[in-house]
Protein backbone atom coordinates (compact mmCIF):
# COMPACT_ATOMS: atom_id res chain seq x y z
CA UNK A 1 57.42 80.85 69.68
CA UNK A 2 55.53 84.15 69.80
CA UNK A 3 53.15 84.58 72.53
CA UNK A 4 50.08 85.87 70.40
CA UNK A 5 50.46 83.53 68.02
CA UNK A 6 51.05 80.49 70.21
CA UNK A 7 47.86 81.58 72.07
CA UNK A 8 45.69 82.76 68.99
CA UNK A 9 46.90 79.37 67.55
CA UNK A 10 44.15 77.37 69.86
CA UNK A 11 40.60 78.36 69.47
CA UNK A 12 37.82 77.21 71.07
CA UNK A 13 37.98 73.63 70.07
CA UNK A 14 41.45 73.39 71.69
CA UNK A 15 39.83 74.58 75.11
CA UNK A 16 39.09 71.21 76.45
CA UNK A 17 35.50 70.53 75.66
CA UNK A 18 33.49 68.10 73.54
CA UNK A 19 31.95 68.65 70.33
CA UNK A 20 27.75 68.31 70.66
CA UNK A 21 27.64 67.94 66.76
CA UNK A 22 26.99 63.96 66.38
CA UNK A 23 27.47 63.93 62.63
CA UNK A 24 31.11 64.61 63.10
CA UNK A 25 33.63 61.64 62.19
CA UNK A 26 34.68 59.31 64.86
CA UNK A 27 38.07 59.67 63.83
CA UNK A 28 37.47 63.73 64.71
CA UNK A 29 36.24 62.92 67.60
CA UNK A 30 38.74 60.57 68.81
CA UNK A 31 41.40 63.06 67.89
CA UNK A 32 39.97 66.05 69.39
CA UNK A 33 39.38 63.97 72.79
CA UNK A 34 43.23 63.06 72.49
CA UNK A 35 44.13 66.61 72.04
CA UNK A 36 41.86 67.54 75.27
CA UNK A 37 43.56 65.16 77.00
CA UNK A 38 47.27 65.90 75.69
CA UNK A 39 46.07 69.74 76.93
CA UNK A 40 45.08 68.48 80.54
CA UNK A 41 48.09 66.71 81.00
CA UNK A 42 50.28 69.34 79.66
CA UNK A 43 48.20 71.89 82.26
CA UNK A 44 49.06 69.04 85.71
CA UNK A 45 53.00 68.76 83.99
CA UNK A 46 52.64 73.00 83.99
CA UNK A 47 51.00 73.06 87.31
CA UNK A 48 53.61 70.96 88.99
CA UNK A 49 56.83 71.86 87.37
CA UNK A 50 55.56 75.37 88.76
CA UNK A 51 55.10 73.76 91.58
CA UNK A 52 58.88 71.98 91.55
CA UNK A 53 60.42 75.43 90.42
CA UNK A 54 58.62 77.08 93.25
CA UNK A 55 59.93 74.52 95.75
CA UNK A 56 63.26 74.52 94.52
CA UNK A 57 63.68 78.62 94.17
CA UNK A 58 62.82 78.18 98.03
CA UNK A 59 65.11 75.44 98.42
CA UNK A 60 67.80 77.31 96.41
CA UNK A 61 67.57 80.51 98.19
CA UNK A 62 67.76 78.36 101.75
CA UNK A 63 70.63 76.95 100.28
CA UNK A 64 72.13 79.72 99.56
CA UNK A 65 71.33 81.79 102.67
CA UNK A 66 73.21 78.18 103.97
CA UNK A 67 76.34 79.23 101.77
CA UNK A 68 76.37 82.89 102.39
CA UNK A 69 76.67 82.11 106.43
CA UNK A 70 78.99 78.85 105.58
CA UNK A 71 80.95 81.45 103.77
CA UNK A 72 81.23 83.84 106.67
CA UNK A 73 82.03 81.20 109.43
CA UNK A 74 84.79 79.83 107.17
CA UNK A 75 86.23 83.23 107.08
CA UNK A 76 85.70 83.64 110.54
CA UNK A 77 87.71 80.08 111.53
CA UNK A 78 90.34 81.54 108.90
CA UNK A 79 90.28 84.32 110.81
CA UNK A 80 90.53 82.33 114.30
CA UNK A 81 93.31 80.14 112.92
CA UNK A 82 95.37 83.42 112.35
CA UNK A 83 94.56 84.68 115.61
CA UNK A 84 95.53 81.58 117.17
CA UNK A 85 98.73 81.37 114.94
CA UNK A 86 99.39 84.72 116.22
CA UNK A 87 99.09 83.88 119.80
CA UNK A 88 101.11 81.51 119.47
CA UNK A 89 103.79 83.12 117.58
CA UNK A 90 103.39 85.71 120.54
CA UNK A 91 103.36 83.04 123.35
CA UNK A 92 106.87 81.54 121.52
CA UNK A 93 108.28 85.37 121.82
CA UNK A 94 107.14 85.19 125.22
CA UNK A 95 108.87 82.26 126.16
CA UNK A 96 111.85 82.58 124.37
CA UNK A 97 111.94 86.34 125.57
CA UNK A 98 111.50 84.60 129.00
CA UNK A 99 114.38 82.26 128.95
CA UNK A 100 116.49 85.41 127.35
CA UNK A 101 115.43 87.66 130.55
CA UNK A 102 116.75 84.86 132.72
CA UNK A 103 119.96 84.05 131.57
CA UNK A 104 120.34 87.75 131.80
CA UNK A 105 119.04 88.19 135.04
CA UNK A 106 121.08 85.32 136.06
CA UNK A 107 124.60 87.04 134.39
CA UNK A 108 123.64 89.94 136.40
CA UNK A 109 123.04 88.71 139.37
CA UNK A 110 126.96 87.20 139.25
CA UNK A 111 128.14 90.17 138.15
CA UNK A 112 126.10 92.27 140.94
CA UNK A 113 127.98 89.61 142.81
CA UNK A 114 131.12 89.75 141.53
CA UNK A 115 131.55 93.13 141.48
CA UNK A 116 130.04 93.87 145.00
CA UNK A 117 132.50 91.26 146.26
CA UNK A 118 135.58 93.03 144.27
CA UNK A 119 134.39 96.83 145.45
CA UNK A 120 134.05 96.04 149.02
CA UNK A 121 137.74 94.22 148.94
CA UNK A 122 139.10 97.40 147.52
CA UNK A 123 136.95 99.57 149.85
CA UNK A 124 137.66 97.15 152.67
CA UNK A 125 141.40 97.87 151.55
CA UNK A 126 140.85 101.61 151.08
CA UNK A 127 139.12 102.14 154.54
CA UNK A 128 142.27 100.43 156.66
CA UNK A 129 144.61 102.48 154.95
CA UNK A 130 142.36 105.56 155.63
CA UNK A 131 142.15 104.66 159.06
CA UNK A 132 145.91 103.91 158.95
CA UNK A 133 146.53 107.65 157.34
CA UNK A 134 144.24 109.17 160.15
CA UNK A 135 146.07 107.19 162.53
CA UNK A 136 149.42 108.07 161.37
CA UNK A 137 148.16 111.94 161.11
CA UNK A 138 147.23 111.35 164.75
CA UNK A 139 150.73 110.32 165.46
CA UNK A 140 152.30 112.85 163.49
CA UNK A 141 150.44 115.48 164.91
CA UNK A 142 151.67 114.02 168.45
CA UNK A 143 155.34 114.15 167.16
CA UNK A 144 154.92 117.64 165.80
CA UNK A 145 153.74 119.02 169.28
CA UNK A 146 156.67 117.39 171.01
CA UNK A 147 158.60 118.79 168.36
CA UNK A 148 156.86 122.02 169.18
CA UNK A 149 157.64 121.85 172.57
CA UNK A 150 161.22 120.94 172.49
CA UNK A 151 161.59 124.20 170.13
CA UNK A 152 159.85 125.90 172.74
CA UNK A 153 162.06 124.35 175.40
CA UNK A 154 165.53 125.32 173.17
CA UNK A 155 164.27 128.44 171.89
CA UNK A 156 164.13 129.52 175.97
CA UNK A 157 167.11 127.94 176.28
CA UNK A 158 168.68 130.00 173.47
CA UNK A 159 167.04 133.34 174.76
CA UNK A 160 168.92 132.71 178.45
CA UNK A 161 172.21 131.79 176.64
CA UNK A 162 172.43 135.19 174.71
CA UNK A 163 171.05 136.82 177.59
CA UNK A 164 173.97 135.14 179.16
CA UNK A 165 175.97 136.44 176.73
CA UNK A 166 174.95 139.81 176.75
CA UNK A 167 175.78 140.05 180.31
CA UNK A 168 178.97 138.31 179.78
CA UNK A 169 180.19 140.74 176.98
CA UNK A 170 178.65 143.40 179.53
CA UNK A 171 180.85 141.74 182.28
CA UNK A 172 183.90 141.89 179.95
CA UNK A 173 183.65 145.40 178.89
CA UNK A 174 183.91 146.35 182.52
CA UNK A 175 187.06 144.28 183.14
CA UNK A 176 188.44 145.77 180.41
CA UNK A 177 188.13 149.00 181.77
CA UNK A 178 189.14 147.86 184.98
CA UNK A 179 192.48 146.72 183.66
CA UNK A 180 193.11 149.56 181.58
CA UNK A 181 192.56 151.51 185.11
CA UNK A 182 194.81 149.12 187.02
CA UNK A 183 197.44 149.90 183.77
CA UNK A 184 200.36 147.43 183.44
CA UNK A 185 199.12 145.18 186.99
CA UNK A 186 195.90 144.98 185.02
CA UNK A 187 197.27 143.78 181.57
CA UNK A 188 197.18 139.85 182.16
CA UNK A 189 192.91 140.78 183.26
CA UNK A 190 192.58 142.53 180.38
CA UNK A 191 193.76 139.32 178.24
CA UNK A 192 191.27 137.23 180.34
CA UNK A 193 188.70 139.90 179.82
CA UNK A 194 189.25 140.01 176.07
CA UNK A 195 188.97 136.64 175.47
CA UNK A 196 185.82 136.52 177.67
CA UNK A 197 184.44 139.04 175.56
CA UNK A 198 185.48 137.09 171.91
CA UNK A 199 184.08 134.05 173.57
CA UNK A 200 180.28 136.15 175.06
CA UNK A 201 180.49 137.73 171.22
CA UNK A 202 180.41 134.07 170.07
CA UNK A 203 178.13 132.69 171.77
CA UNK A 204 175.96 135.86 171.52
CA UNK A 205 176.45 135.28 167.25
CA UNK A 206 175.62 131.41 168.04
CA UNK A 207 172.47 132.15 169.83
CA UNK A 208 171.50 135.01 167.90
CA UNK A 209 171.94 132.01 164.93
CA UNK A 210 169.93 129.37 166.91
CA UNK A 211 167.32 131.67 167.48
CA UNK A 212 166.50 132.62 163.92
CA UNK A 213 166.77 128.87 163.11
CA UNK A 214 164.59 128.07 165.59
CA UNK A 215 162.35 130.63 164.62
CA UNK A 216 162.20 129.09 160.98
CA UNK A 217 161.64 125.43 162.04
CA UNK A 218 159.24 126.68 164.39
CA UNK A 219 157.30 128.26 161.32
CA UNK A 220 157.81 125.12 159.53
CA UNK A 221 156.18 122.84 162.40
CA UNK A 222 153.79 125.11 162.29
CA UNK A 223 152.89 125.06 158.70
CA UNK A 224 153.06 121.05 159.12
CA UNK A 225 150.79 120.96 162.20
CA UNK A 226 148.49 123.30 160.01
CA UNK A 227 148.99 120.81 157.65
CA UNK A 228 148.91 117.31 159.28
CA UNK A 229 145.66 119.08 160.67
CA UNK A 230 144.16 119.44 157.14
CA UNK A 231 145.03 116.08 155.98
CA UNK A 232 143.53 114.38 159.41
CA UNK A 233 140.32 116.74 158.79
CA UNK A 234 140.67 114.93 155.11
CA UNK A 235 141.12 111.81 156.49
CA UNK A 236 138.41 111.99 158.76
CA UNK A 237 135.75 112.95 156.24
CA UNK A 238 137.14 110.04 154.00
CA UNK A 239 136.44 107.29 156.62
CA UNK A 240 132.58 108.93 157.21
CA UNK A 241 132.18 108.54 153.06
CA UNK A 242 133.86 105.04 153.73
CA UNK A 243 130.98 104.68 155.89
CA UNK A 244 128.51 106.04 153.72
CA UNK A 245 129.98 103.75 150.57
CA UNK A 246 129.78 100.80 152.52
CA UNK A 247 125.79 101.50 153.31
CA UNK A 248 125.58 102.44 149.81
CA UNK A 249 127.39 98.64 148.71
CA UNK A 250 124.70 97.09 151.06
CA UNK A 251 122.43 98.31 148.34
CA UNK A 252 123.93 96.00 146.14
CA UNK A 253 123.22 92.81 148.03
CA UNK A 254 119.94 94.23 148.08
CA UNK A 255 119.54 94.36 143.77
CA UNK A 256 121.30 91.16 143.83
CA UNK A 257 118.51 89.65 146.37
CA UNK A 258 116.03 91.48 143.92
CA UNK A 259 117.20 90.39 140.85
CA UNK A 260 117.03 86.78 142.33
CA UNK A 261 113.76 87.28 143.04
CA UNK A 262 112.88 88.98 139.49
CA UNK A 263 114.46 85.98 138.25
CA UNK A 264 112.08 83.35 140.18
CA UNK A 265 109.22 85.60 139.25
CA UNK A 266 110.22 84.99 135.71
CA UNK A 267 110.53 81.60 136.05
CA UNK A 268 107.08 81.38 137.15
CA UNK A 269 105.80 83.21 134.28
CA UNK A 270 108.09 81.18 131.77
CA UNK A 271 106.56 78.30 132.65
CA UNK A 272 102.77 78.80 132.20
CA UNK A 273 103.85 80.81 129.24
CA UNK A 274 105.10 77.64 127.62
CA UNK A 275 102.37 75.28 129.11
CA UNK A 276 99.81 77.99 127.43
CA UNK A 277 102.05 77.40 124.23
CA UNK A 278 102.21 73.76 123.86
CA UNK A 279 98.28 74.00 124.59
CA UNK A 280 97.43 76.91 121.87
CA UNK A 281 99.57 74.59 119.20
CA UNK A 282 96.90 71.81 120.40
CA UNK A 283 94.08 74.10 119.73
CA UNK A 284 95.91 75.61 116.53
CA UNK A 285 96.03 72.50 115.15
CA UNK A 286 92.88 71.22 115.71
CA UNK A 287 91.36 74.82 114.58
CA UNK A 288 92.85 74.35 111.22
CA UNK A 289 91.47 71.23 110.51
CA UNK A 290 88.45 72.84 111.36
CA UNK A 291 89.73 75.73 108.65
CA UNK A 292 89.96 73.62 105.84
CA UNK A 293 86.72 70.88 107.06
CA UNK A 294 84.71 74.31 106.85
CA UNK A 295 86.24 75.68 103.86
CA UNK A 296 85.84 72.21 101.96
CA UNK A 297 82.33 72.08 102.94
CA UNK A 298 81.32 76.01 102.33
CA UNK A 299 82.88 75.03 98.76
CA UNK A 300 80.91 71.74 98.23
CA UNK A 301 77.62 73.89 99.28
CA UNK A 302 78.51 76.56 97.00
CA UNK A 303 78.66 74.14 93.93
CA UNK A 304 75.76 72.78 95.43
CA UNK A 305 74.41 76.04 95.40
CA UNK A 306 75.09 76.29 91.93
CA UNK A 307 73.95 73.08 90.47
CA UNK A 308 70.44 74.06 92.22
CA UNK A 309 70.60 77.25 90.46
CA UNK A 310 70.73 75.63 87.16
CA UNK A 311 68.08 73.23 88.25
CA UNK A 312 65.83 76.47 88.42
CA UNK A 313 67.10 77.54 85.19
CA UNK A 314 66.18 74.10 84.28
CA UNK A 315 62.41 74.53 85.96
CA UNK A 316 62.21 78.30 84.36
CA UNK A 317 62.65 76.63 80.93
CA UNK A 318 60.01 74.00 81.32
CA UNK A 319 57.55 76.51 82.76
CA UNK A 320 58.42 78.69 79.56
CA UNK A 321 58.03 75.73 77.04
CA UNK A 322 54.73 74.98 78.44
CA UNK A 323 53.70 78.48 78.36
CA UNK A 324 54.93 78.91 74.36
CA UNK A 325 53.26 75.51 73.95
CA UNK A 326 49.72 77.22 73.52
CA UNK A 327 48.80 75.20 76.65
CA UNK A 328 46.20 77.97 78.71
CA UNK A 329 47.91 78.81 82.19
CA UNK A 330 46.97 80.25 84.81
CA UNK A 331 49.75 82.40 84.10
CA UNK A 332 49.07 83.08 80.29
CA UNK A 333 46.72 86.08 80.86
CA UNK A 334 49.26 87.43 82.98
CA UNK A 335 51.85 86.95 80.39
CA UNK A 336 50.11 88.12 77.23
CA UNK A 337 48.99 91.36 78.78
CA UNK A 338 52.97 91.89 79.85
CA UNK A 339 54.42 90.95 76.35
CA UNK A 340 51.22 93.67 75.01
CA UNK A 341 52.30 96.70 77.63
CA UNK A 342 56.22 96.15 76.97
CA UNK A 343 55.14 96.53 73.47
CA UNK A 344 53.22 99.74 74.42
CA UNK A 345 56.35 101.26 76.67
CA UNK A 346 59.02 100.88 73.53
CA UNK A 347 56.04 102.25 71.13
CA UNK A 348 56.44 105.28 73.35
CA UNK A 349 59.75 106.01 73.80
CA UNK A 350 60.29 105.57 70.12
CA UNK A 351 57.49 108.25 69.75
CA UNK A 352 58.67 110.27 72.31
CA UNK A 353 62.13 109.79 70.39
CA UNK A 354 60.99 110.89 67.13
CA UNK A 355 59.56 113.85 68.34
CA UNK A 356 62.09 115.07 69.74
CA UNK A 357 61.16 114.85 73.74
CA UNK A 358 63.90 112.68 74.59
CA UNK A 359 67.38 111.40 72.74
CA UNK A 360 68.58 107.38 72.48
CA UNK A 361 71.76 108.84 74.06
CA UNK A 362 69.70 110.12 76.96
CA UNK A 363 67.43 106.82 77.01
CA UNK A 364 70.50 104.27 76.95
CA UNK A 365 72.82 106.05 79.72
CA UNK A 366 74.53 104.08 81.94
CA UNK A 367 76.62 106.77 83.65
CA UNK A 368 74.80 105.61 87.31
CA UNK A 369 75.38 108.29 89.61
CA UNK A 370 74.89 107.64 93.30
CA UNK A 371 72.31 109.86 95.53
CA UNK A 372 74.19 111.27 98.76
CA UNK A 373 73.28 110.31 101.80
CA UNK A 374 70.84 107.38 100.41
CA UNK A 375 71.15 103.98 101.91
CA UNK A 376 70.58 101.48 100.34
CA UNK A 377 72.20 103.59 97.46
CA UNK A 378 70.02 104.94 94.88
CA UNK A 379 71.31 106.42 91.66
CA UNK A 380 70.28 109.11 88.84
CA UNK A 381 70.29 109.17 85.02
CA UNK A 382 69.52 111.54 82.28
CA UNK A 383 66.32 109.29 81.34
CA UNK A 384 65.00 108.86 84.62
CA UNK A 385 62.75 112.23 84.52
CA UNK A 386 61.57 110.56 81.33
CA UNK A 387 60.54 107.17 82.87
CA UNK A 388 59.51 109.15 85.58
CA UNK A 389 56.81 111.12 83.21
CA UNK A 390 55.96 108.08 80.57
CA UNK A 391 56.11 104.62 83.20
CA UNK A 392 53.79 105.66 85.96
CA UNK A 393 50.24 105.13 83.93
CA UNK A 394 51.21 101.69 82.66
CA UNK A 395 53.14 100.27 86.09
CA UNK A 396 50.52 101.18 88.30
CA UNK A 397 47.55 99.58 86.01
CA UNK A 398 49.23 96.23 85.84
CA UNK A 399 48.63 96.19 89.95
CA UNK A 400 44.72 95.97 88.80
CA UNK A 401 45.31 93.41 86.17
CA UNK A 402 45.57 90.46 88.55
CA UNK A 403 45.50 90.75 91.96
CA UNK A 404 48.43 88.38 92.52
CA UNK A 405 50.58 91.31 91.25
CA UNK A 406 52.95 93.10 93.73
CA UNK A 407 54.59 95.23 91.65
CA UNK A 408 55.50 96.32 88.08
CA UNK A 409 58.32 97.87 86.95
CA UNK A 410 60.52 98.60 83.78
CA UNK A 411 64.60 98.16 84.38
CA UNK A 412 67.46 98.38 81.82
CA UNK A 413 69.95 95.49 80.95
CA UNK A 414 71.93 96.55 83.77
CA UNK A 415 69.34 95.81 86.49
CA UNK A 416 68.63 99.64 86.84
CA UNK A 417 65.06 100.46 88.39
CA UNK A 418 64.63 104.02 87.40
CA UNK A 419 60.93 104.61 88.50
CA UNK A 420 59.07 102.02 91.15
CA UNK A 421 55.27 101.56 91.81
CA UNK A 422 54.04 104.99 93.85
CA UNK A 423 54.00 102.48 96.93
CA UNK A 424 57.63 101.32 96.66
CA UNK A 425 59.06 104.90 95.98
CA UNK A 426 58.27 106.34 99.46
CA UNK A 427 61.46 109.13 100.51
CA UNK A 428 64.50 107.91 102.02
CA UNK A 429 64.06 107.75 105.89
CA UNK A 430 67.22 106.95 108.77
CA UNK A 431 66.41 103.55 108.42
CA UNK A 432 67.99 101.50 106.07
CA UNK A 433 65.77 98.32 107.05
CA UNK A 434 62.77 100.18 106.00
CA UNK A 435 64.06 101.97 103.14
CA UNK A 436 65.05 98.49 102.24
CA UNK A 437 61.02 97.42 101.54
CA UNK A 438 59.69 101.08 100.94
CA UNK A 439 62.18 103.03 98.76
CA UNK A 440 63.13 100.25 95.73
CA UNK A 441 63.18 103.34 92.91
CA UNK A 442 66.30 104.41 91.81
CA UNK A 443 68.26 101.60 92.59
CA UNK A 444 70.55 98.73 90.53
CA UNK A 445 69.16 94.91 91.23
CA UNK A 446 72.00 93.18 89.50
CA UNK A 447 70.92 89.76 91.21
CA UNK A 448 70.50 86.95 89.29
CA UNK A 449 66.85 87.58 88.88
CA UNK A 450 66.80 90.83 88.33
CA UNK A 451 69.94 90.61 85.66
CA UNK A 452 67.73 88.29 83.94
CA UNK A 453 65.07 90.14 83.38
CA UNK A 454 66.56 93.02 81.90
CA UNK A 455 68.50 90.98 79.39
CA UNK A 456 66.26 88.43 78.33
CA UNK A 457 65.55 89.01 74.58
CA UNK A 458 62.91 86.17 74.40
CA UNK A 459 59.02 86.93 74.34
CA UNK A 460 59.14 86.05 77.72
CA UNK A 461 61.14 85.15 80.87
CA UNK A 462 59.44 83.75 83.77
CA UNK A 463 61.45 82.54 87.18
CA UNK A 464 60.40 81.85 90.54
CA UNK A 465 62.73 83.89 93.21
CA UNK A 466 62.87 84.86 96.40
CA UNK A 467 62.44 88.45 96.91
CA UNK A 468 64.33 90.29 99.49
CA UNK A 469 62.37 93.14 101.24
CA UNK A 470 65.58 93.92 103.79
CA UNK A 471 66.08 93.26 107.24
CA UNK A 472 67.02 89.15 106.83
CA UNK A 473 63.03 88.96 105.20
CA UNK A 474 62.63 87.44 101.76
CA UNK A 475 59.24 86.60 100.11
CA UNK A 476 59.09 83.61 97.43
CA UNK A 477 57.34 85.10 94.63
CA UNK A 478 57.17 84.58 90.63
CA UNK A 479 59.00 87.33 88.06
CA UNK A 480 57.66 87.44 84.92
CA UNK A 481 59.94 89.85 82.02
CA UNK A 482 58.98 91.20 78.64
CA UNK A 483 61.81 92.84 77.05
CA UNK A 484 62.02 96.35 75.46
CA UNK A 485 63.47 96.76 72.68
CA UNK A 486 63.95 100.64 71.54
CA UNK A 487 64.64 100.84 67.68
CA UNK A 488 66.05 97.76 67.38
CA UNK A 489 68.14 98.09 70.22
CA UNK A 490 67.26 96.26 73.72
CA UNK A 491 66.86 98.37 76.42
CA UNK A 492 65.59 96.40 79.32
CA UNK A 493 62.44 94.93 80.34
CA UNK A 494 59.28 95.22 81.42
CA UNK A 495 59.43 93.01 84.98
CA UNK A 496 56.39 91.90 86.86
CA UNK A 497 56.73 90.44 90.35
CA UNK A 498 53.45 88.43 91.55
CA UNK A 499 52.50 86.09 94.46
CA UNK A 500 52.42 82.16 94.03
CA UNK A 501 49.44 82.07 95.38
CA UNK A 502 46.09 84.16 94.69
């Protein structure tokens, strides 16, 4: 039903009070005191449906605020189930990475074992024969020196024999010439003196023979004392670094003792690691439950949520039934004068239109493009320096209509408020709490409210919301919409936002 009509539809005789005129009918009368009456009641149902869609716009936004935190706690006990799945996951590693670690350690312990116990056999082994080697150099070297000695002793020997011989061939050259003085008396000497000189030539050749030889071995003793020295020297030095090995394999015992150790520290650790994981599992399990108990209920609140929301939908459609009804409000003279200056706004951008200040290309774009830096985020479009120009006279008088009115302000279907009240368009500051209350031009309210006003295409909208000024603070208020509709074509609305109560 259209608003001016519904209200020019009940004149004075519809406005509650008697007729004086006596003459009148009975019947008249009777009829116009059922009418008053019909009105009256139709004012209390008004008055408290109002009242009902107030309380339950409260109710539903508690609700809600209920669902949105429901919501976030179930996602955070999702979010603690993982976590706990994941400790326990990394507990299992743990232990099983524990276990793992100790057979090792163990393996290498007996090998540590094993092998130290092989090594210092062989090296056991390796240092007796050294020792036998230096003691069989040592012997050697003994032998050599007698054999040294004896060389000595022969090679003397030798020297006296062919000095013996030398006087003995010496001796038998002077028989000779002896005999050949004493002539044919002499001859049997001369034999004896010839053969004593074959025999001193002999053993001068013999000698002369043992004495190289003996010269020879004694440069081979020599070469083997030299020798025999070296490889005592060798053998010597061995049976230090046997030494020195030997400390070194004492080491061993010592990684075995540690690894033992590593092994009991390990133990130690494996077993609170598995206590911890047995316990987490508890706790896993138990969180889960919790999961899905919070999950199940932050679902059952949201369709709660929902079915309240349709209960004010419910509430917003009484309140407008009673309003088209003709019934006086004390909302009608609110409404009429916003269905009359929504009228006004789309009479002026269809003028502005057809001369030529501004296109319907410019007036319907919805290319939103976000301010840097802004937060909350405003946006620009091409017909915001229009609103900007033609809004300002007509939002700011409807703060003077009725002093329950907070603010006025024209948005498109898409929730876009291109130009606020001069007291809601203060400049952007560092705080985006404040600029939250103070800076609401420019920006999209695509809420449920404010989606609803800009694409309601009936004379009127009116719903009871909570609005949120930032910072957690919300104040329960009434939104009353006219829409604007721009040759033909709906733009938006015309959205007024006023207090419950005067």
């Amino acid at each position: 039903m259209n608003m001016h009509a519904a209200i020019e539809d009940y004149p004075e005789e519809h406005s509650g009070t008697l007729p004086t005129d006596s003459t009148r009918p009975e019947p008249a009368m009777a009829r116009q005191k059922d009418h008053a009456s019909l009105e009256q009641a139709m004012n209390v149902i008004g008055s408290q449906v109002g009242q009902l869609s107030v309380n339950i716009a409260d109710t539903s936004g508690m609700v809600s605020d209920v669902s949105v935190s429901l919501s976030r706690q179930a996602d955070e006990f999702h979010s603690l189930a993982e976590d706990m799945s994941m400790i326990v996951r990394s507990n299992e590693t743990v232990a099983n990475a524990s276990r793992t670690a100790i057979v090792s350690a163990r393996e290498t312990q007996n090998g540590l074992d094993s092998t130290t116990n092989s090594v210092n056999t062989i090296l056991g082994n390796a240092v007796s024969d050294i020792q036998s080697m230096a003691t069989s150099a040592s012997e050697f070297t003994d032998v050599l020196n007698s054999v040294s000695e004896e060389i000595k002793q022969v090679h003397a020997f030798s020297e006296a024999i062919q000095s013996i011989a030398t006087q003995t061939q010496m001796l038998a050259v002077n028989a000779g010439i002896m005999a050949a003085h004493a002539g044919e008396a002499g001859r049997g000497f001369a034999v004896v003196a010839e053969a004593v000189k074959q025999l001193a030539d002999k053993t001068g050749n013999v000698s002369r023979d043992m004495v190289e030889r003996l010269q020879t071995l004694h440069g081979i003793v020599d070469k083997l004392q030299k020798k025999n020295t070296d490889n005592a020297a060798v053998a010597t030095a061995a049976q230090q670094r046997s030494t020195e090995i030997d400390a070194e394999l004492k080491k061993f015992s010592g990684f075995s003792e540690g690894v033992a150790s590593m092994i009991g520290e390990i133990e130690r650790i494996s077993d609170p690691v598995e206590e911890t994981t047995r316990a987490c599992t508890t706790v896993l399990a138990k969180v889960s439950e919790l999961d899905r108990q919070v999950h199940d209920s932050a679902s059952m609140l949201t369709s709660a949520s929902d079915k309240i929301d349709q209960l004010v939908s419910f509430s917003e459609d009484v309140i407008g039934h009673v309003a088209e009804s003709g019934v006086e409000t004390e909302d009608t003279p609110l409404i009429r004068h916003c269905i009359a200056t929504a009228g006004e706004i789309a009479a002026l951008f269809e003028q502005q239109i057809g001369a030529g200040k501004m296109s319907m290309s410019d007036l319907f774009d919805e290319d939103y493009q976000p301010i840097p830096g802004t937060d909350p985020v405003q946006h620009m479009t091409r017909f915001v320096q229009h609103t900007d120009r033609l809004l300002p006279s007509f939002q700011e008088a409807m703060l003077d209509f009725d002093p329950r009115v907070t603010f006025c302000a024209a948005i498109d279907r898409n929730g876009f408020l291109p130009t606020h009240n001069h007291i809601y368009s203060q400049p952007q500051s560092s705080d985006p709490v404040w600029n939250a209350g103070n800076c609401r031009n420019r920006r999209i309210f695509n809420d449920r409210t404010g989606l609803a006003a800009g694409r309601n295409t009936r004379p009127f909208l009116l719903q009871t919301y909570r609005r949120d000024m930032g910072g957690g603070n919300f104040t329960l208020m009434k939104d009353l919409s006219a829409p604007i509709t721009i040759n033909g074509k709906h733009w938006g609305g015309l959205r007024i936002g006023f207090k419950i109560n005067a």
